[in-house]
C-alpha atoms as a PDB file:
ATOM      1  CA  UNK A   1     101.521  84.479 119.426  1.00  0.00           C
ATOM      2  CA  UNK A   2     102.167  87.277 117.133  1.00  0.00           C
ATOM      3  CA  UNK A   3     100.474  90.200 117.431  1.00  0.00           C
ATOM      4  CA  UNK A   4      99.843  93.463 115.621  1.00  0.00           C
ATOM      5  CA  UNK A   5     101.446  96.195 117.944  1.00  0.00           C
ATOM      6  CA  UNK A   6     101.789  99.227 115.923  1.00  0.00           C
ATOM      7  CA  UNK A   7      99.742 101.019 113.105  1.00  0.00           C
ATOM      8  CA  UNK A   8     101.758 103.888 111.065  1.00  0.00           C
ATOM      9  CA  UNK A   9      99.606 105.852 108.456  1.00  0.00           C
ATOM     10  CA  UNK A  10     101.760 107.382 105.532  1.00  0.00           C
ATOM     11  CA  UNK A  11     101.298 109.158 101.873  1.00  0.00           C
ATOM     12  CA  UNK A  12     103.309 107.386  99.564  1.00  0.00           C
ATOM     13  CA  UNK A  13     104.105 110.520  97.396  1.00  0.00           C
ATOM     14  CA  UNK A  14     106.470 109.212  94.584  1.00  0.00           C
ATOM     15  CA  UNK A  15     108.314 112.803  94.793  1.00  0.00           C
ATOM     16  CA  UNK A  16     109.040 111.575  97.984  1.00  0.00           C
ATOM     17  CA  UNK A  17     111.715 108.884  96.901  1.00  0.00           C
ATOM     18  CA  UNK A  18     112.560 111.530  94.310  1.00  0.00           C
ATOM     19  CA  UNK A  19     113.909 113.442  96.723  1.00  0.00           C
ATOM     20  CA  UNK A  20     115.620 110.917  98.814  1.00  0.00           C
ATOM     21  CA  UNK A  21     117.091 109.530  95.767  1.00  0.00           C
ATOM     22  CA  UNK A  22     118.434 112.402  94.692  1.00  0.00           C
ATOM     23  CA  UNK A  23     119.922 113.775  98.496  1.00  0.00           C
ATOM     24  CA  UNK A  24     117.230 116.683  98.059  1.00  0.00           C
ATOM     25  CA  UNK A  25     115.230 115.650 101.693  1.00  0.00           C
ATOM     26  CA  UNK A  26     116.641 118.378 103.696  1.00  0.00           C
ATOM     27  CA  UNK A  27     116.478 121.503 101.179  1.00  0.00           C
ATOM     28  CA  UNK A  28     113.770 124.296 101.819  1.00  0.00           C
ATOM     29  CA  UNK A  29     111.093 122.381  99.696  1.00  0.00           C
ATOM     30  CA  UNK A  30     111.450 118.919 101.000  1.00  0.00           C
ATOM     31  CA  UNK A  31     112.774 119.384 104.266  1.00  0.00           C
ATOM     32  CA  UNK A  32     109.808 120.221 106.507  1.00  0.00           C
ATOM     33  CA  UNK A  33     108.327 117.097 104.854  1.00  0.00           C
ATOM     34  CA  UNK A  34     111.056 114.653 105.961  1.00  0.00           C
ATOM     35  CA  UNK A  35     111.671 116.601 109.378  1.00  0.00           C
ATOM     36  CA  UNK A  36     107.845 115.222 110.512  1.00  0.00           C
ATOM     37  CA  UNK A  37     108.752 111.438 109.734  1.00  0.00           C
ATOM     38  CA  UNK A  38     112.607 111.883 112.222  1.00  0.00           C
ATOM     39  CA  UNK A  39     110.502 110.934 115.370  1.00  0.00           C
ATOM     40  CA  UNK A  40     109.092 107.822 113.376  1.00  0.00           C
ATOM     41  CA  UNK A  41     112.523 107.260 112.514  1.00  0.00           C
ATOM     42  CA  UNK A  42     113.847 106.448 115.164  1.00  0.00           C
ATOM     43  CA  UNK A  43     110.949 105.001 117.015  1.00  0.00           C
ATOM     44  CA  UNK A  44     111.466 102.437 114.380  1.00  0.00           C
ATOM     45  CA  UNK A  45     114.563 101.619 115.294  1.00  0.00           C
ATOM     46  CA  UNK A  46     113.538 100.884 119.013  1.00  0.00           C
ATOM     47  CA  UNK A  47     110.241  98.825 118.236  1.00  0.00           C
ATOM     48  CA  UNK A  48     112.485  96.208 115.709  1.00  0.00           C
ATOM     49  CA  UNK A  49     109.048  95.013 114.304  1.00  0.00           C
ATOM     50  CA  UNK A  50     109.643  91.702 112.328  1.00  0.00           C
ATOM     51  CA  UNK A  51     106.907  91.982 109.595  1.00  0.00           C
ATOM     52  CA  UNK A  52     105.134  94.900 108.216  1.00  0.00           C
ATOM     53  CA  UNK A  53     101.756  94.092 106.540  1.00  0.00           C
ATOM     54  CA  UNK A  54     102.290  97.388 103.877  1.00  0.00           C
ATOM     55  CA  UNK A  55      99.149  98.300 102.715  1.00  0.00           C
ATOM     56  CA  UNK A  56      98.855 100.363  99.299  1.00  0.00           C
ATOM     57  CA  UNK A  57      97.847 100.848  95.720  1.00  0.00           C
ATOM     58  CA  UNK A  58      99.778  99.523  92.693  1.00  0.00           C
ATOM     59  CA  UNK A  59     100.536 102.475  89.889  1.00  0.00           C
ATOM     60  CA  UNK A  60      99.876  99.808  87.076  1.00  0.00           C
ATOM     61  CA  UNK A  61     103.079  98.451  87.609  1.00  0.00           C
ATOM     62  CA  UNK A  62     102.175  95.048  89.042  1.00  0.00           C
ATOM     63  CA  UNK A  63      98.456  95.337  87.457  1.00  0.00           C
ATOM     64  CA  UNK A  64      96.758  96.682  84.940  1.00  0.00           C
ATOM     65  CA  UNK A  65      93.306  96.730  82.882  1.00  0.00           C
ATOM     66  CA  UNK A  66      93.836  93.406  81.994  1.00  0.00           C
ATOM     67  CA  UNK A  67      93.364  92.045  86.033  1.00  0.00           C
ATOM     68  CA  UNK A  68      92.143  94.370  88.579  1.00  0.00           C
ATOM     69  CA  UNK A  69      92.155  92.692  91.871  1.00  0.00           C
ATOM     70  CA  UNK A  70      90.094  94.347  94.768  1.00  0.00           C
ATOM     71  CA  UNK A  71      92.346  93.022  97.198  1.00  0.00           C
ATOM     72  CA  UNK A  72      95.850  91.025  96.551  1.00  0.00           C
ATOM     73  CA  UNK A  73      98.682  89.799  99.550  1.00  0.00           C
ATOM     74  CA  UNK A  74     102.289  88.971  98.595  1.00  0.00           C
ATOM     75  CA  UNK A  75     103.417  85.972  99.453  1.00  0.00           C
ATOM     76  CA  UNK A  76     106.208  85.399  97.341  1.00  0.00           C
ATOM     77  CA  UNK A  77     109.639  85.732  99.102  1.00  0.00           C
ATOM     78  CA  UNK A  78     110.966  88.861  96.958  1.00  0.00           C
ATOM     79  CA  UNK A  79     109.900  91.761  95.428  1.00  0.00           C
ATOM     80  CA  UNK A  80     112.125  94.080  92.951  1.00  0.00           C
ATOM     81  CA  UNK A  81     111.281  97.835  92.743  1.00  0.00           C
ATOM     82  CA  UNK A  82     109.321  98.664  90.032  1.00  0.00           C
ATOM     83  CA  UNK A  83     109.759 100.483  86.588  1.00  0.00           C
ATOM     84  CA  UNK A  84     107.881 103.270  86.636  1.00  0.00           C
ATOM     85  CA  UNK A  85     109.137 104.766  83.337  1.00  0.00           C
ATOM     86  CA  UNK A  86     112.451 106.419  84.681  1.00  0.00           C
ATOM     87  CA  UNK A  87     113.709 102.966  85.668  1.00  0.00           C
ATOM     88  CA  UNK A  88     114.067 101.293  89.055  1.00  0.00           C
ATOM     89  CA  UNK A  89     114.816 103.370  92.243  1.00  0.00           C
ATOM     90  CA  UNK A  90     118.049 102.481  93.810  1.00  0.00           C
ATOM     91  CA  UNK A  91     116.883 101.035  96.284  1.00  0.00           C
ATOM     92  CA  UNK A  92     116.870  97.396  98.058  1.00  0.00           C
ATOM     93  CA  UNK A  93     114.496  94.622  97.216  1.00  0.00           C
ATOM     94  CA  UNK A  94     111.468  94.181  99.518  1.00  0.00           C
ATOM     95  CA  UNK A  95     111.987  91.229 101.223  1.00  0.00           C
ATOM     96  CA  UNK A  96     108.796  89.139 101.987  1.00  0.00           C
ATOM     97  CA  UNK A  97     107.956  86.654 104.778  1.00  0.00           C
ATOM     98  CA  UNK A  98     105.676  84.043 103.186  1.00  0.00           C
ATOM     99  CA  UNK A  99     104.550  81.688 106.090  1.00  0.00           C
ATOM    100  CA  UNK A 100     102.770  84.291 107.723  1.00  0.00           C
ATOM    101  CA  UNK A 101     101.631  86.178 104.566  1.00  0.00           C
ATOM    102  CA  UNK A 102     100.229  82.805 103.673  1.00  0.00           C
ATOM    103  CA  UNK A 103      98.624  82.022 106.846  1.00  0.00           C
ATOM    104  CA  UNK A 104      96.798  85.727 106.809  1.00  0.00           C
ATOM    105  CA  UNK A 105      95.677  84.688 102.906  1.00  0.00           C
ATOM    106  CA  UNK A 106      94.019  81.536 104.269  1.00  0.00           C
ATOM    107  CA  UNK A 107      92.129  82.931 106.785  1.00  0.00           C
ATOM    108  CA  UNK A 108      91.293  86.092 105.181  1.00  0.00           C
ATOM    109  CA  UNK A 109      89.539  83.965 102.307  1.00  0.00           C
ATOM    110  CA  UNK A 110      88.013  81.081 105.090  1.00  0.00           C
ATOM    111  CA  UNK A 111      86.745  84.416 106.508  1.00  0.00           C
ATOM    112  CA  UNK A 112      84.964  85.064 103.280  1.00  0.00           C
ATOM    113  CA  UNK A 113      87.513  87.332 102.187  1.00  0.00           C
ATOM    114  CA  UNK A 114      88.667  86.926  98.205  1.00  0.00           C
ATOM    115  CA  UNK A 115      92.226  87.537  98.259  1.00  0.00           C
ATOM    116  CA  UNK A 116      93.829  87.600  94.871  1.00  0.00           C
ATOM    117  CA  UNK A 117      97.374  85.634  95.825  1.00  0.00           C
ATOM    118  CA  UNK A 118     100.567  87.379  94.227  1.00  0.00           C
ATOM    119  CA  UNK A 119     103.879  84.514  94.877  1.00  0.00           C
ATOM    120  CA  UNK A 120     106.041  87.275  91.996  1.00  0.00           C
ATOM    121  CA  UNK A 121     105.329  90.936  91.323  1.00  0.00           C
ATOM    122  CA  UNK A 122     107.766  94.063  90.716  1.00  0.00           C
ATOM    123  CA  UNK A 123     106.375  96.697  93.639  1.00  0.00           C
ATOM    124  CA  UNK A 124     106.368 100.615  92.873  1.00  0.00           C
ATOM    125  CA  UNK A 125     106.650 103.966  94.912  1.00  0.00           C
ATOM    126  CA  UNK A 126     103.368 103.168  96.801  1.00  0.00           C
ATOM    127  CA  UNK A 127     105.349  99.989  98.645  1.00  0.00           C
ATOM    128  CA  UNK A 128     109.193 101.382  98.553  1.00  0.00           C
ATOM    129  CA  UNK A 129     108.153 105.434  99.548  1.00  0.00           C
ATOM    130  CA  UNK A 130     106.661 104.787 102.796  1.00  0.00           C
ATOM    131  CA  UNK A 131     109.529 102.541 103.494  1.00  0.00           C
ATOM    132  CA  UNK A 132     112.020 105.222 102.759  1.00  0.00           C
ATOM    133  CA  UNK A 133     110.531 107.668 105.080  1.00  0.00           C
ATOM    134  CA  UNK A 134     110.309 105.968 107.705  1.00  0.00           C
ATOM    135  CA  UNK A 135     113.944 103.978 107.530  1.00  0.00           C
ATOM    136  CA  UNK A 136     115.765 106.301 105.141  1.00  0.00           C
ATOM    137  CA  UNK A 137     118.783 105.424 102.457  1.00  0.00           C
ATOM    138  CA  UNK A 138     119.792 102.012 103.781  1.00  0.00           C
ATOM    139  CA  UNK A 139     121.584  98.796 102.420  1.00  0.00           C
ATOM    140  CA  UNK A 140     118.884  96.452 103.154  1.00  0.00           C
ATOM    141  CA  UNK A 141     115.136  97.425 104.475  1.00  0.00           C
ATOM    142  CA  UNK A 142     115.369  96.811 108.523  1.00  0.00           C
ATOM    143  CA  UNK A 143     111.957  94.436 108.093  1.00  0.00           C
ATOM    144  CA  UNK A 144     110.029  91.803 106.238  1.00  0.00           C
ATOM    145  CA  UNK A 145     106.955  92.878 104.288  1.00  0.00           C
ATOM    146  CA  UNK A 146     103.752  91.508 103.114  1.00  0.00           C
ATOM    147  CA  UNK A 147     102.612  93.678 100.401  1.00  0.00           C
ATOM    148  CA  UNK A 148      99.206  94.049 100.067  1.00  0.00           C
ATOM    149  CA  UNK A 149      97.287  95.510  97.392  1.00  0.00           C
ATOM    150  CA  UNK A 150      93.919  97.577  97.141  1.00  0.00           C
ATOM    151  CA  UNK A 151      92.500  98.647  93.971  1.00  0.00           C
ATOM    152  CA  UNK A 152      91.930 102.044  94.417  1.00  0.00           C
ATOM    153  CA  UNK A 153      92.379 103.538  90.886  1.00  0.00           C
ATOM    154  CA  UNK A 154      89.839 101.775  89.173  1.00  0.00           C
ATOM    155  CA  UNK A 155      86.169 102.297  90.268  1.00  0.00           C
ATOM    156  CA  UNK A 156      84.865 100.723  91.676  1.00  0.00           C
ATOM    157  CA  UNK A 157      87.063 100.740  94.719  1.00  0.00           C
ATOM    158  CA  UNK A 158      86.263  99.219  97.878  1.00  0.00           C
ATOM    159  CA  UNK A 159      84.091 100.980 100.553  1.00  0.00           C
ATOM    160  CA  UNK A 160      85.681 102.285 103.630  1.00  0.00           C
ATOM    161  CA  UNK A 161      83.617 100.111 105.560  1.00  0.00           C
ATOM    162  CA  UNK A 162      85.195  96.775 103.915  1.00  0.00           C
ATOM    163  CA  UNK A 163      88.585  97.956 103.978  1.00  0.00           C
ATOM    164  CA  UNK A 164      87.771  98.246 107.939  1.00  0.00           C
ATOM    165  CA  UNK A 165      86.497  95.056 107.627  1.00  0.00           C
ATOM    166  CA  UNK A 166      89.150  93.216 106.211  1.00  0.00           C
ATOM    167  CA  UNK A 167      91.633  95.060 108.998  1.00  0.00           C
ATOM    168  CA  UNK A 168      89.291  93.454 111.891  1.00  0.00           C
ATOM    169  CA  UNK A 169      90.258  90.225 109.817  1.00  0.00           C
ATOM    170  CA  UNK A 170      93.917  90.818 109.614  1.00  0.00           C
ATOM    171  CA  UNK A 171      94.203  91.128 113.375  1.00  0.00           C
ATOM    172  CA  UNK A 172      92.455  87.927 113.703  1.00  0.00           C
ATOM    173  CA  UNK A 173      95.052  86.085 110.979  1.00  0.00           C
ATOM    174  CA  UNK A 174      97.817  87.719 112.667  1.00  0.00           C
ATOM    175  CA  UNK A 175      96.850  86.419 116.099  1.00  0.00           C
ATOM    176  CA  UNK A 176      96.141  82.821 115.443  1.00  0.00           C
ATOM    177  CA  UNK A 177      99.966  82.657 113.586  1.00  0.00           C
ATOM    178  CA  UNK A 178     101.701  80.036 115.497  1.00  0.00           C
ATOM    179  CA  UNK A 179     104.816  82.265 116.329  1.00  0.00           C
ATOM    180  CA  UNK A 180     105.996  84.947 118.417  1.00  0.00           C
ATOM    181  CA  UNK A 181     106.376  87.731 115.869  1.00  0.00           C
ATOM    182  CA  UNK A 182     105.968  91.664 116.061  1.00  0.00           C
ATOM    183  CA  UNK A 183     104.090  92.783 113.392  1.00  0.00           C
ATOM    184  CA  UNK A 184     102.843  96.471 112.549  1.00  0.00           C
ATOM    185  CA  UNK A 185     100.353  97.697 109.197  1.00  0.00           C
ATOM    186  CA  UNK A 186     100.939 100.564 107.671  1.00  0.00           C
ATOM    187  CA  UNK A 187      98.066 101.873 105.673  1.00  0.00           C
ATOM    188  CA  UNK A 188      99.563 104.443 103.077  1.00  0.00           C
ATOM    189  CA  UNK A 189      98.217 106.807 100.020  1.00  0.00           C
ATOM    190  CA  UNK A 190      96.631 110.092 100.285  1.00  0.00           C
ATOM    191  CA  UNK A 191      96.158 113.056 101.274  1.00  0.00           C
ATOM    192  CA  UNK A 192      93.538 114.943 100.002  1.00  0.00           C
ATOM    193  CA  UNK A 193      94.661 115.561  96.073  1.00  0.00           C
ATOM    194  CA  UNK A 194      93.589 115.411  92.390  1.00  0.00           C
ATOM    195  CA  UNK A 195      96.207 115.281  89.616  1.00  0.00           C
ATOM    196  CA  UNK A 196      93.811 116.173  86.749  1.00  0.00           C
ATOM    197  CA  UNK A 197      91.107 117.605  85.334  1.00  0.00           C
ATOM    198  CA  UNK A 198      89.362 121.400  86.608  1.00  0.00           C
ATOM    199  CA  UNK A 199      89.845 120.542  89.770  1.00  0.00           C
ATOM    200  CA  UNK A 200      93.878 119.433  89.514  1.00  0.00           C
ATOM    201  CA  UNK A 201      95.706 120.280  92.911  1.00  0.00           C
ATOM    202  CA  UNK A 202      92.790 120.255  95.794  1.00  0.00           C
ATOM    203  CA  UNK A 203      93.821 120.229  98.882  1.00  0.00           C
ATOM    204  CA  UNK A 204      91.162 120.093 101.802  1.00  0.00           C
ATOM    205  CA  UNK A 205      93.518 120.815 105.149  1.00  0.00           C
ATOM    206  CA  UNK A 206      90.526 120.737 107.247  1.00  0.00           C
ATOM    207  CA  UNK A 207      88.910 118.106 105.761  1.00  0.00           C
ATOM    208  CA  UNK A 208      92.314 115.737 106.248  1.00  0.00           C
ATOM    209  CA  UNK A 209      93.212 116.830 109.978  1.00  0.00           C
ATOM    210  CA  UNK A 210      89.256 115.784 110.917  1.00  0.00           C
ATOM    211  CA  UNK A 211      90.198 112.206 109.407  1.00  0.00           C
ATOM    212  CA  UNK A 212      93.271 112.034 111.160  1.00  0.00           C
ATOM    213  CA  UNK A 213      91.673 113.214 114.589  1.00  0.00           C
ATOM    214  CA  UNK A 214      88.914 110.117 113.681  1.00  0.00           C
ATOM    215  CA  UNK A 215      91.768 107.466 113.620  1.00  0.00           C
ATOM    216  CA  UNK A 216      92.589 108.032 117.364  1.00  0.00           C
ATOM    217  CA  UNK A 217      90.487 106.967 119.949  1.00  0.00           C
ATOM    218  CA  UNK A 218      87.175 104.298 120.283  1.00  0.00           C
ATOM    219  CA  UNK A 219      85.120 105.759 117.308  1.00  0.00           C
ATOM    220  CA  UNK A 220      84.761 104.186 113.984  1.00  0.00           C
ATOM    221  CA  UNK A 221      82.450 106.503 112.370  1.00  0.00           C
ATOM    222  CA  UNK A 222      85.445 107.126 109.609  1.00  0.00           C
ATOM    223  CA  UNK A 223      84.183 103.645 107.748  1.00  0.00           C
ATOM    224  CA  UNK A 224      80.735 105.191 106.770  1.00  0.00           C
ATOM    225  CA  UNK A 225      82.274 107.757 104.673  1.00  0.00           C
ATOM    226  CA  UNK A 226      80.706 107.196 101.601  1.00  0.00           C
ATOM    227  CA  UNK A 227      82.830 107.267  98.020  1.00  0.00           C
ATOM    228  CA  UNK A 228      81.296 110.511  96.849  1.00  0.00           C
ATOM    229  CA  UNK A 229      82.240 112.249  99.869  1.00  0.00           C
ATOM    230  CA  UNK A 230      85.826 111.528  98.993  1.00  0.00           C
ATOM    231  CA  UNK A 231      85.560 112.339  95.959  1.00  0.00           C
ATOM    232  CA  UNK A 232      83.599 115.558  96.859  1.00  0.00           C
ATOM    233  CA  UNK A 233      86.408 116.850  99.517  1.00  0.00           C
ATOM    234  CA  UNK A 234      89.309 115.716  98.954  1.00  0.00           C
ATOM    235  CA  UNK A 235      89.780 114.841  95.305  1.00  0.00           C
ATOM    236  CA  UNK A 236      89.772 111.979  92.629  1.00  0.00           C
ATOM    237  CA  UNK A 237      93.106 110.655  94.420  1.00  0.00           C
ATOM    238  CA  UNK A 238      92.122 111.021  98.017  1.00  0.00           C
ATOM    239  CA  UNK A 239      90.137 107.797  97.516  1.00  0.00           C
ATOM    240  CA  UNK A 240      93.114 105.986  98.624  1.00  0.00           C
ATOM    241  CA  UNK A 241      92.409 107.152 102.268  1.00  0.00           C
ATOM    242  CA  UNK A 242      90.384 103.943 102.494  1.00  0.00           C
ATOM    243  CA  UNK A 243      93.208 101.881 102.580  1.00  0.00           C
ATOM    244  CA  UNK A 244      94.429 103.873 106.335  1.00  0.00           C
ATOM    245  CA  UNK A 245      90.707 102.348 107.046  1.00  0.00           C
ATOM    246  CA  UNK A 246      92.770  99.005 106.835  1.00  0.00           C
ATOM    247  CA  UNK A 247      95.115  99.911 109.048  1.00  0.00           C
ATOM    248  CA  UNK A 248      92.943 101.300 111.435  1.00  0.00           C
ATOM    249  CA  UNK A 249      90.181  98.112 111.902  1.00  0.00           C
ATOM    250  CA  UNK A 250      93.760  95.871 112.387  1.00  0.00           C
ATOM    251  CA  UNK A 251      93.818  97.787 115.445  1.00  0.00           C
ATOM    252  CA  UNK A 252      91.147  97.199 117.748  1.00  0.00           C
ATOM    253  CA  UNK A 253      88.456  99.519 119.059  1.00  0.00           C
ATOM    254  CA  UNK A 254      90.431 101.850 120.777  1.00  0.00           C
ATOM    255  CA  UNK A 255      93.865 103.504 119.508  1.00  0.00           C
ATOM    256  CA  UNK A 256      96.240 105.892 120.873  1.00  0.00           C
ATOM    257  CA  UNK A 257      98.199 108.365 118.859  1.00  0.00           C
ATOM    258  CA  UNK A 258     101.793 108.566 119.121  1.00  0.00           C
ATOM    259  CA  UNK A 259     102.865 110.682 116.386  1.00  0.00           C
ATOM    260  CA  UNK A 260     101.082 113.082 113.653  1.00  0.00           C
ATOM    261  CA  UNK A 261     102.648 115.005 110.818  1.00  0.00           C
ATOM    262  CA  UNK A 262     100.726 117.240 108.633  1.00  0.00           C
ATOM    263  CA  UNK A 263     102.323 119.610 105.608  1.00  0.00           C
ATOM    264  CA  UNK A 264     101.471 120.971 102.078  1.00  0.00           C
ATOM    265  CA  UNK A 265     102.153 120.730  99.485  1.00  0.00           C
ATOM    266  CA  UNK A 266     104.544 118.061  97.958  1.00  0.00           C
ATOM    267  CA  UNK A 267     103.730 117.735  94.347  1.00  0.00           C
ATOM    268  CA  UNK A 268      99.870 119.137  94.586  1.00  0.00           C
ATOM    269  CA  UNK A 269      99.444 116.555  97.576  1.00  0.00           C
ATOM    270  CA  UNK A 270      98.797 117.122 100.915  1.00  0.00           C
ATOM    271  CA  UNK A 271     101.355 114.692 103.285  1.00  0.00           C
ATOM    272  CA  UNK A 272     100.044 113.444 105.947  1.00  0.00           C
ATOM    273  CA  UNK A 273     101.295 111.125 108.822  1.00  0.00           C
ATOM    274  CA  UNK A 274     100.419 109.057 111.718  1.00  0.00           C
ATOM    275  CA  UNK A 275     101.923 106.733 114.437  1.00  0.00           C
ATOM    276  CA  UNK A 276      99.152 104.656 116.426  1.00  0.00           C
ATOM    277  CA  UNK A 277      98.929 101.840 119.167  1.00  0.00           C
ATOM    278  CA  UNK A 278      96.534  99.800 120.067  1.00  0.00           C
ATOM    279  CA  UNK A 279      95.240 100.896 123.436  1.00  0.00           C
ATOM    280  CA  UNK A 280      93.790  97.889 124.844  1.00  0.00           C
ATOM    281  CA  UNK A 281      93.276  99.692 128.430  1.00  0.00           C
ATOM    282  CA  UNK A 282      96.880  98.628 130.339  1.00  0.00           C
ATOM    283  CA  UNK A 283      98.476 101.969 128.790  1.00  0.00           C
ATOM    284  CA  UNK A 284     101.841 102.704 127.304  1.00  0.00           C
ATOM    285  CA  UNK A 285     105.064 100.896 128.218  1.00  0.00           C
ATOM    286  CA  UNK A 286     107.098 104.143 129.260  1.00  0.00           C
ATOM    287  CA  UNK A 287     110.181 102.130 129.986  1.00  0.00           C
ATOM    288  CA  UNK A 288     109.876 101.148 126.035  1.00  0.00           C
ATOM    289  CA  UNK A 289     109.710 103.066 122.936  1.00  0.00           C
ATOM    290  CA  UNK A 290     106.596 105.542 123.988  1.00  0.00           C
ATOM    291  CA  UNK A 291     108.758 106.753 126.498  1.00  0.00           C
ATOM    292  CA  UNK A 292     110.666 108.634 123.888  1.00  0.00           C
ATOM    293  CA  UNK A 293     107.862 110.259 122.272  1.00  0.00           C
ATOM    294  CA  UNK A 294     106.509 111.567 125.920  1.00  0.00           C
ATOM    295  CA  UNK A 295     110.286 112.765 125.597  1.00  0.00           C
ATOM    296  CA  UNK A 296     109.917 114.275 122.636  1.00  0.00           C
ATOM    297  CA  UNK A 297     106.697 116.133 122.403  1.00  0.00           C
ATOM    298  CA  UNK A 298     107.093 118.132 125.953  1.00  0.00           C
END
């Protein structure tokens, strides 16, 4: 069956491709930044997952006040980088993998789910960032995505809870696909930030490490977290941490962590970064791919 065996949690910073685009990832700014995703890097490379459920927020590029879906899958079999006002990035199309996005649409919605079903869309820097840092400048993206979408710039967004929710549901989809496939979710956006207003470039440190440290482990006390709490610590923008709580419920109870990266500031953000598994009780495989961060972090 396939099975979701990975969960990476990412900002999706457009600066970020900025930099990459423009071979400015290892300068004194941007380097400490890009040095924290190397491990992830090349973990990548020795996992090979075959789909990536991406979870993000559209930047009114696919949507805009005219539909406003709470929750949206791709299952189209292409999707162009997006516009964004400066033109496309240079980068490759997002190729999509439709009979399992399709499968994970039907029995999200039989599970009382309502998916809003994208089949053509142009995807922006909160899709093709998080694939940049963790696979770099490459000719053709290394896996098959299924975008999906969570409205998290107009309220009201979805509670923490539900986003958990509708991960618990994922990992159900994913499991009753009729095919052997290795699939991870990422759940991207945040840190704490706000881009406007009196309080325009926030950054809680505390406040973010705490909701990293409740990712790991058997607790799931992170989906109370009510919006104005959010709003209250860690900005207007750090509202998109709800969609890590997607990630997150897609993995199970318990999790392990693999990998964490932490830095500020990039563009009045805070970055943050983390590499889970699912930690069903028989441990790590350290003849595989954990083996190296064991490696790595003594």
């Amino acid at each position: 069956m396939a099975r979701i065996t990975a969960g990476v949690a990412s900002s999706h910073v457009p600066l970020l491709g900025v930099a990459s685009d423009q071979n400015k990832d290892a300068d004194g700014y941007f380097g400490p930044i890009f040095e924290g995703y190397e491990w992830t890097r090349e973990w990548e490379k020795a996992e090979k997952p075959d789909v990536v459920i991406l979870v993000y927020n559209d930047h009114a590029s696919a949507f805009d006040m005219k539909i406003i879906p709470t929750f949206a899958i791709g299952c189209g079999e292409r999707y162009k980088p997006a516009d964004e006002g400066w033109g496309p990035r240079q980068v490759p199309d997002v190729e999509g993998h439709p009979d399992l996005a399709w499968h994970i649409a039907q029995s999200l919605i039989l599970d009382e789910f309502d998916m809003t079903i994208i089949n053509e869309m142009d995807v922006d820097h909160g899709l093709t960032v998080p694939l940049t840092m963790m696979y770099g400048k490459v000719d053709k993206w290394p896996v098959k995505v299924i975008p999906l979408a969570v409205n998290v710039v107009t309220y009201p967004p979805p509670s923490g809870n539900r986003c958990w929710a509708l991960g618990e549901a994922i990992r159900r989809a994913v499991e009753s696909f009729d095919g052997d496939l290795n699939v991870q979710i990422w759940g991207t956006g945040g840190m704490s930030h706000q881009l406007q207003g009196p309080r325009a470039g926030l950054i809680n440190k505390e406040w973010d490490n705490r909701f990293i440290d409740g990712l790991i482990g058997d607790s799931d006390h992170l989906r109370r977290i009510p919006h104005i709490e959010y709003l209250r610590e860690t900005g207007s923008e750090g509202i998109e941490m709800v969609m890590w709580l997607v990630m997150r419920g897609a993995l199970g109870r318990n999790t392990r962590l693999l990998h964490r990266h932490y830095h500020v500031p990039c563009s009045n953000t805070a970055i943050g970064h983390a590499v889970l598994r699912p930690d069903n009780g028989e441990g790590f495989d350290m003849t595989g791919s954990d083996a190296v961060h064991a490696v790595a972090a003594e």
